[in-house]
PDB file of N, CA and C in Angstrom:
ATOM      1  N   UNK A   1     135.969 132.802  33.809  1.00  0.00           N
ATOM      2  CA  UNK A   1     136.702 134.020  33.614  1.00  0.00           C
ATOM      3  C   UNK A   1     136.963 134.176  32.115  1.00  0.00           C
ATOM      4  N   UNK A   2     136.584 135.253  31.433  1.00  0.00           N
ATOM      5  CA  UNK A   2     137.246 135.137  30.202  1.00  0.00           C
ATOM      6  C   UNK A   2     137.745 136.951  30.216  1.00  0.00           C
ATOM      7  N   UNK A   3     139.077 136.791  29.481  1.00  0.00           N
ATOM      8  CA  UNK A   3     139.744 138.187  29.522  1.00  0.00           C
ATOM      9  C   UNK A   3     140.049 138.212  27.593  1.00  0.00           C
ATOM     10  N   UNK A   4     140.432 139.424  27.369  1.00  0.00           N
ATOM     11  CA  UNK A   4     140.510 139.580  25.973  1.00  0.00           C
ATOM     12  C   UNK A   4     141.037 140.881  25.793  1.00  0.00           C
ATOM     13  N   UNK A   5     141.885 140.766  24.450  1.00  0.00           N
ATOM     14  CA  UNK A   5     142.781 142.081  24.113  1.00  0.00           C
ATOM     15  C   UNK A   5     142.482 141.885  22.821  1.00  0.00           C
ATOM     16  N   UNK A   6     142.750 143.249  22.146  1.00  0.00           N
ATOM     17  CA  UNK A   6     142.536 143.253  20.774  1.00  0.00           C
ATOM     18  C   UNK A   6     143.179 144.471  20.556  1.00  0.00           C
ATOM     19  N   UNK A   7     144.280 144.818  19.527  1.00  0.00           N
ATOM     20  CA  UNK A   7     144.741 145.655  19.297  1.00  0.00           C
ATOM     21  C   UNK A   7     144.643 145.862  17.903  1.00  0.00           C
ATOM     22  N   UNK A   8     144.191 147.642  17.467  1.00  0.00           N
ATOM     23  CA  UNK A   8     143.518 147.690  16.144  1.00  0.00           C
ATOM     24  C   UNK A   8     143.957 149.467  15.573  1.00  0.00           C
ATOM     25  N   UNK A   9     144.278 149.384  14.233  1.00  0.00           N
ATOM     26  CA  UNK A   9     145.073 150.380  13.912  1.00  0.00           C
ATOM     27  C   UNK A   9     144.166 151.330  12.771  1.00  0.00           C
ATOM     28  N   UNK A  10     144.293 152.105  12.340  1.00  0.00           N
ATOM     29  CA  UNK A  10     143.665 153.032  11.651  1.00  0.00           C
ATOM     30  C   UNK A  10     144.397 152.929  10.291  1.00  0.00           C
ATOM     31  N   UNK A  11     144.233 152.151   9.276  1.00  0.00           N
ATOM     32  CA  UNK A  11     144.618 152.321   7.690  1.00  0.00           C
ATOM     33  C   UNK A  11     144.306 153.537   7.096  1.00  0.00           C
ATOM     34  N   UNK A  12     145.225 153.929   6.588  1.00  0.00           N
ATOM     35  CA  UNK A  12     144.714 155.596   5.135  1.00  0.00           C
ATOM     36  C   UNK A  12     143.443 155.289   4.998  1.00  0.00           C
ATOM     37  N   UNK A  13     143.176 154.230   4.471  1.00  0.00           N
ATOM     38  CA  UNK A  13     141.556 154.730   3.756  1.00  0.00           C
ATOM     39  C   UNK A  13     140.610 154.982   5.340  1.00  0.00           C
ATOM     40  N   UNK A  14     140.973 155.185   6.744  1.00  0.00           N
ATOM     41  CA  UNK A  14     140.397 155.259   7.366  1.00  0.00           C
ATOM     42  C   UNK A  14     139.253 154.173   8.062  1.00  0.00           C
ATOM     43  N   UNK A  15     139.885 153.054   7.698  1.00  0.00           N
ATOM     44  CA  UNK A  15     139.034 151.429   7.757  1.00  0.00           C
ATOM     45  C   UNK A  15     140.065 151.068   9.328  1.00  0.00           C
ATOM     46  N   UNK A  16     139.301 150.787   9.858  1.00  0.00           N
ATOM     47  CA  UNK A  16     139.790 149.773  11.438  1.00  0.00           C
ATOM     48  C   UNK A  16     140.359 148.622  10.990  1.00  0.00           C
ATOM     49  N   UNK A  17     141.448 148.052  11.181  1.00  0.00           N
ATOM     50  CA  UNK A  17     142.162 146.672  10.977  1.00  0.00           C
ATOM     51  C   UNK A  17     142.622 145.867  12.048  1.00  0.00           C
ATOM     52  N   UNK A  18     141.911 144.919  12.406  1.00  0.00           N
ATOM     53  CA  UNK A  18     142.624 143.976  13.739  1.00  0.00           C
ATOM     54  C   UNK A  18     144.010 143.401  13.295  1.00  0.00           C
ATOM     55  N   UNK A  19     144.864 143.977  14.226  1.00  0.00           N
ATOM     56  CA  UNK A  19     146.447 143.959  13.954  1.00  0.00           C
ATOM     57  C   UNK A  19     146.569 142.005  14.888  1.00  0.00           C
ATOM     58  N   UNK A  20     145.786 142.433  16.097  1.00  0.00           N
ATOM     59  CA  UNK A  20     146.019 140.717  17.210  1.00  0.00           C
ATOM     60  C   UNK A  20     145.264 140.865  17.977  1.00  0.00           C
ATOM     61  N   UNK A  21     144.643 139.647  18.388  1.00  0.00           N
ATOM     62  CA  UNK A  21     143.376 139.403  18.909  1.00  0.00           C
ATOM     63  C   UNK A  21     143.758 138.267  19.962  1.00  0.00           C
ATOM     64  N   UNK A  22     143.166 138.425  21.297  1.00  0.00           N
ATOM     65  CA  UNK A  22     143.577 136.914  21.958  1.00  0.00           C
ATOM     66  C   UNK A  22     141.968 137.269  22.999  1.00  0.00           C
ATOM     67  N   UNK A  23     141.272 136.121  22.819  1.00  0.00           N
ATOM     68  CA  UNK A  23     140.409 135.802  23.950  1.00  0.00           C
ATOM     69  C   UNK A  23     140.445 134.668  24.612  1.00  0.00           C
ATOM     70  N   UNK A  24     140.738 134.227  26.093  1.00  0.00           N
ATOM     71  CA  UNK A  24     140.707 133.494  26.877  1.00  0.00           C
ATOM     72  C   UNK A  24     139.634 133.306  27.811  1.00  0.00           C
ATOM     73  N   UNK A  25     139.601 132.094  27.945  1.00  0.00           N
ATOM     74  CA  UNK A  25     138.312 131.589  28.567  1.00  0.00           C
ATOM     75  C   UNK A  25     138.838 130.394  29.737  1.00  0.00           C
ATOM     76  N   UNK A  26     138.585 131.095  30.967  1.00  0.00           N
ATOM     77  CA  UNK A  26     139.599 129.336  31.966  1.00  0.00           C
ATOM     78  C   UNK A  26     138.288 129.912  32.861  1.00  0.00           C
ATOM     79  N   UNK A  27     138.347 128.750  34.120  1.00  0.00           N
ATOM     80  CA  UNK A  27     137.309 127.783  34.508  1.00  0.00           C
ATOM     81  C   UNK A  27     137.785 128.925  35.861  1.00  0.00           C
ATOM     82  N   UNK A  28     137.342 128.666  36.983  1.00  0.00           N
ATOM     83  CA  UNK A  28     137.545 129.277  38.594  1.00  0.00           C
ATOM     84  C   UNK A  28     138.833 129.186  39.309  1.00  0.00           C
ATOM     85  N   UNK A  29     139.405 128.021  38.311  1.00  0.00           N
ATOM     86  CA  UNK A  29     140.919 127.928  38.758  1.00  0.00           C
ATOM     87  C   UNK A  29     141.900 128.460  38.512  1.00  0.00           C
ATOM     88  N   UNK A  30     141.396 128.763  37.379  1.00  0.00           N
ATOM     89  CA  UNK A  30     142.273 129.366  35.891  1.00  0.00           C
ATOM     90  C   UNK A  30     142.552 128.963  35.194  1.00  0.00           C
ATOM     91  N   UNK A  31     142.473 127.478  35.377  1.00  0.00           N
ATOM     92  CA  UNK A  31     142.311 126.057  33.964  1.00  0.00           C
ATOM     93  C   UNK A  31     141.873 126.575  32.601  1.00  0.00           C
ATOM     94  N   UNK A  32     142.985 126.644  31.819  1.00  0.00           N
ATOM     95  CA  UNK A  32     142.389 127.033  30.522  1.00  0.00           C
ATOM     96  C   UNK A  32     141.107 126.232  30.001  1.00  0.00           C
ATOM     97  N   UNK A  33     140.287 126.711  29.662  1.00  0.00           N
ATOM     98  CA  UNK A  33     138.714 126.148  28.540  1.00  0.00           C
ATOM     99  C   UNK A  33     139.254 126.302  26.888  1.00  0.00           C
ATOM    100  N   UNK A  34     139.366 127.428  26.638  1.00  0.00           N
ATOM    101  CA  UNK A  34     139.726 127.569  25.429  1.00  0.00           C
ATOM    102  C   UNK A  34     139.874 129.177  24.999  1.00  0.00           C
ATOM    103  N   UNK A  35     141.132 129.684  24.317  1.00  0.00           N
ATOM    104  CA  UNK A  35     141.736 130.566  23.623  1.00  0.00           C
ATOM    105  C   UNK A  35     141.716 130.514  22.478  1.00  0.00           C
ATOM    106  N   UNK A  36     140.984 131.753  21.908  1.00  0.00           N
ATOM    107  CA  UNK A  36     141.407 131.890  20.533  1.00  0.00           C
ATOM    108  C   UNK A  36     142.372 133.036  20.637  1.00  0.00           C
ATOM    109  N   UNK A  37     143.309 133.116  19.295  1.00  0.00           N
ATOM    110  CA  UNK A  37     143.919 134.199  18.593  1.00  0.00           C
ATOM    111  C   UNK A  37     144.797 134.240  17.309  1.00  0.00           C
ATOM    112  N   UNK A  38     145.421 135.008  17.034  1.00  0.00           N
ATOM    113  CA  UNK A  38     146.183 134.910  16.157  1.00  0.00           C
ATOM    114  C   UNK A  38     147.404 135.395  16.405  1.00  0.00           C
ATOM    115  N   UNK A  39     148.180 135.105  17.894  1.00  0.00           N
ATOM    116  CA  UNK A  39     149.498 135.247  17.065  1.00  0.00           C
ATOM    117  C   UNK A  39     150.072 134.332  16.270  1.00  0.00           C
ATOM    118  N   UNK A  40     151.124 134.631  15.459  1.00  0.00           N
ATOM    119  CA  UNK A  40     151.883 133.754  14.427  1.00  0.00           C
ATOM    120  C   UNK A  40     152.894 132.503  14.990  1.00  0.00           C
ATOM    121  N   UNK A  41     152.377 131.938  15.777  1.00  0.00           N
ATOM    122  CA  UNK A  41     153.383 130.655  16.267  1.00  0.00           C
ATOM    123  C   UNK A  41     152.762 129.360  15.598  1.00  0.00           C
ATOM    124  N   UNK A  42     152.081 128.850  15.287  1.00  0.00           N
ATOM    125  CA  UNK A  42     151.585 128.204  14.329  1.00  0.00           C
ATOM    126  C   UNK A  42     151.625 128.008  12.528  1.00  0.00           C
ATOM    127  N   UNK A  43     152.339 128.092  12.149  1.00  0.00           N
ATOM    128  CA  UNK A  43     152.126 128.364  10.826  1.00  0.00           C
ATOM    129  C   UNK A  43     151.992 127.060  10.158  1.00  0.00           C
ATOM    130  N   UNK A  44     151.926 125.796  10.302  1.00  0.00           N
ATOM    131  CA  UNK A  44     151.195 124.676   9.465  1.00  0.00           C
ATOM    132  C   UNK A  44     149.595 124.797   9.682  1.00  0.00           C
ATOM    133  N   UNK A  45     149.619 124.974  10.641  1.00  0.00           N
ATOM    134  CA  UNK A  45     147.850 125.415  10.329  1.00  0.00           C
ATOM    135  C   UNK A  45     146.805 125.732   9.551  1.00  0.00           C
ATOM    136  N   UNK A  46     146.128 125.498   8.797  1.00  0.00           N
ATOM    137  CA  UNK A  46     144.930 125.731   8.039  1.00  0.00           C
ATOM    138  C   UNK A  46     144.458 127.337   8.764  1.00  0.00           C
ATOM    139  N   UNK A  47     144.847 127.853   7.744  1.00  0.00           N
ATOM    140  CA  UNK A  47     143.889 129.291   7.972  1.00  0.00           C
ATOM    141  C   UNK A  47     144.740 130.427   8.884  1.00  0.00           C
ATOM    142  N   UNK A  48     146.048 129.885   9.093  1.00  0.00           N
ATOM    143  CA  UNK A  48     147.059 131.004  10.111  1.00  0.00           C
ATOM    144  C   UNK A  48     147.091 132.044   8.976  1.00  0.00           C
ATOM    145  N   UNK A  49     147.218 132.762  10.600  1.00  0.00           N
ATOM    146  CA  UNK A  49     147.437 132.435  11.953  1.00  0.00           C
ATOM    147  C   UNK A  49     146.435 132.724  13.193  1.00  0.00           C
ATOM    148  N   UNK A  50     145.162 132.247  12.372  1.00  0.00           N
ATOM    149  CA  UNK A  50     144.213 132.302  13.401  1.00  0.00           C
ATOM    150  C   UNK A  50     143.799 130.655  13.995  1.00  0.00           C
ATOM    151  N   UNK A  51     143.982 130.475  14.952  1.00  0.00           N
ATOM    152  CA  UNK A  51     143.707 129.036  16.001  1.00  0.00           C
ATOM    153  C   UNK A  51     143.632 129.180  17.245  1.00  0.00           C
ATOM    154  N   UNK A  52     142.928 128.306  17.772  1.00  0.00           N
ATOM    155  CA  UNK A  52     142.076 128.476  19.176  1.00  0.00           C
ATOM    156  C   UNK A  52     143.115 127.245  19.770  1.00  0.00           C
ATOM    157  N   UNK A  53     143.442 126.980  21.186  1.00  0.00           N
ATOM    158  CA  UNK A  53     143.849 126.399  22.068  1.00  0.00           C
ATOM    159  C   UNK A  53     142.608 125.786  22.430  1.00  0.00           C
ATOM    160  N   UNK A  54     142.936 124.789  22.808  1.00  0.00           N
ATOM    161  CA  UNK A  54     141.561 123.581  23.249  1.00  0.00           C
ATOM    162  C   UNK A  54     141.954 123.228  24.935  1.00  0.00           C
ATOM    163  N   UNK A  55     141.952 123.744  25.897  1.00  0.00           N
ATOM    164  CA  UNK A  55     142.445 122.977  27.176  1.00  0.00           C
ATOM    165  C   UNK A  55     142.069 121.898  27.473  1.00  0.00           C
ATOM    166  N   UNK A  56     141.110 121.269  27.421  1.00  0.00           N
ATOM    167  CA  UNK A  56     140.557 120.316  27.673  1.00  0.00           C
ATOM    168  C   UNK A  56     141.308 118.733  26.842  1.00  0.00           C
ATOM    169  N   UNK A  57     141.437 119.142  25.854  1.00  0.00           N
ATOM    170  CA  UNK A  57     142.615 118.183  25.009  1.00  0.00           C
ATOM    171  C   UNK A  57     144.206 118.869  25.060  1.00  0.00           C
ATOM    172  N   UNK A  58     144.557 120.004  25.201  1.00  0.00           N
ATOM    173  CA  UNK A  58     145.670 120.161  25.396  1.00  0.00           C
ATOM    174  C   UNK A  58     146.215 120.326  23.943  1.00  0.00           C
ATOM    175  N   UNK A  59     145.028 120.678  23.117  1.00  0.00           N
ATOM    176  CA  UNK A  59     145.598 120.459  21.656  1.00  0.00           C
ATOM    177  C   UNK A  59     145.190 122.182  21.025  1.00  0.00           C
ATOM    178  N   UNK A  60     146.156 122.486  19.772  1.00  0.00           N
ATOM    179  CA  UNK A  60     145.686 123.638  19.724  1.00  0.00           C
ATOM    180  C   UNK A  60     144.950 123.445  18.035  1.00  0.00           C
ATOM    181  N   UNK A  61     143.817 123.986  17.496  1.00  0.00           N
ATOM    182  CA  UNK A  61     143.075 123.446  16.221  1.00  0.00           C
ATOM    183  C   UNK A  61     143.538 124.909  15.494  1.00  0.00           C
ATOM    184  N   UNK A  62     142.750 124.643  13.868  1.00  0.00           N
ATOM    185  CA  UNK A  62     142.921 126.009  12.587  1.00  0.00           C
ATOM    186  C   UNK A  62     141.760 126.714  13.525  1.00  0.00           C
ATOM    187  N   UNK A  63     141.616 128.022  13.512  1.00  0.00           N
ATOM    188  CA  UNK A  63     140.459 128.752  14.003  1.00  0.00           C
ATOM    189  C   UNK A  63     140.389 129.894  12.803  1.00  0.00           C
ATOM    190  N   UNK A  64     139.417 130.498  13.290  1.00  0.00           N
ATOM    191  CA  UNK A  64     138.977 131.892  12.076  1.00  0.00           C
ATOM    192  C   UNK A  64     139.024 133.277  12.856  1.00  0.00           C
ATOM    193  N   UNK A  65     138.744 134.140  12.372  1.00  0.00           N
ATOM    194  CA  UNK A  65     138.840 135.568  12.741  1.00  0.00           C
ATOM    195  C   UNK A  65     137.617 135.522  13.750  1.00  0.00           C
ATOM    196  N   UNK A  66     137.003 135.860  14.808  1.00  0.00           N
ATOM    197  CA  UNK A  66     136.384 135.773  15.492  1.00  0.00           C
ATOM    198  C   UNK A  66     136.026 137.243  16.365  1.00  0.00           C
ATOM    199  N   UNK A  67     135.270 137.330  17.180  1.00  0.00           N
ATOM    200  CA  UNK A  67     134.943 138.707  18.072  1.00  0.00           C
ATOM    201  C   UNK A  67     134.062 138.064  19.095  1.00  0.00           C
ATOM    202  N   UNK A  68     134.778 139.152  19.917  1.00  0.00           N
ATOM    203  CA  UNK A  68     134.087 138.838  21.503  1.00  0.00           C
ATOM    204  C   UNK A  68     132.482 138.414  21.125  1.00  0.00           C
ATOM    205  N   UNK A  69     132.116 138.994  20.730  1.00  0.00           N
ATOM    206  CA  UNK A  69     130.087 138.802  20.127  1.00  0.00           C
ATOM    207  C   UNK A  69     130.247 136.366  19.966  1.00  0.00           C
ATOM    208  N   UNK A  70     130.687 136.319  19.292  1.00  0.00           N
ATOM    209  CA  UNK A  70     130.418 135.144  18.856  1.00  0.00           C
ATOM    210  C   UNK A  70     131.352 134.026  20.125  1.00  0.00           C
ATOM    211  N   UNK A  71     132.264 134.481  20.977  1.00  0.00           N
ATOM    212  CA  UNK A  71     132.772 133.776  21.734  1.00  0.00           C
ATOM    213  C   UNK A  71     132.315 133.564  22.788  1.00  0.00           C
ATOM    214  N   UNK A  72     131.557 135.361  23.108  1.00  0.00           N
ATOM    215  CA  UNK A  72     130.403 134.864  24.555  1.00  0.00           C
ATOM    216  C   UNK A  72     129.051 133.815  24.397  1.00  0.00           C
ATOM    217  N   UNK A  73     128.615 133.910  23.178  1.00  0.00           N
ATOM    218  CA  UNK A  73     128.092 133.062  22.407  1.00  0.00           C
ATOM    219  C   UNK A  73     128.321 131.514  22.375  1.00  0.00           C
ATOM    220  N   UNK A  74     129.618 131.539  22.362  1.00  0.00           N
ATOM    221  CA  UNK A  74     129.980 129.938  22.319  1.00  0.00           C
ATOM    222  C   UNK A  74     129.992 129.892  24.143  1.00  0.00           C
ATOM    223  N   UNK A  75     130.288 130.673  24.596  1.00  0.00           N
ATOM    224  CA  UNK A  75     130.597 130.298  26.169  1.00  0.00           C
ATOM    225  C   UNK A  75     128.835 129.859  26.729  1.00  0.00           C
ATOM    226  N   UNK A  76     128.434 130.703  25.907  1.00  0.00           N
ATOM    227  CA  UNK A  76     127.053 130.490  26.762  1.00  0.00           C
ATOM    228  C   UNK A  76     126.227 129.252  26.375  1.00  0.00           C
TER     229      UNK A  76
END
């Protein structure tokens, strides 16, 4: 299952800006696999407030700006 939100705003100069991003990825159970996003609950992190949730370790790592394109990618 993977579900995903992305909410994105219109700047003056007329440029698209990703305001928050969350994609989730869990197994048939609903067992998390792995989440990326950026909300701001992390802030020692390398590179916040973008970091992915790891389910499988239960640990959450630094992550980067990312898009659905490169996550179905990793899923596959």
């Amino acid at each position: 299952m993977v579900e995903f939100s992305k909410y994105v705003r219109r700047v003056p100069s007329g440029d698209i800006e990703i305001v928050t991003y969350s994609y989730h990825w869990a197994d048939a159970q609903g067992n998390l696999i792995r989440r990326w996003d950026n909300a701001p609950h992390f802030p020692g992190l390398p590179n916040f407030p973008h970091h992915v949730h790891d389910g499988a370790t239960n640990t959450v790592l630094p992550g980067v700006t990312i898009d659905i394109f490169a996550v179905l990618n990793e899923i596959r």
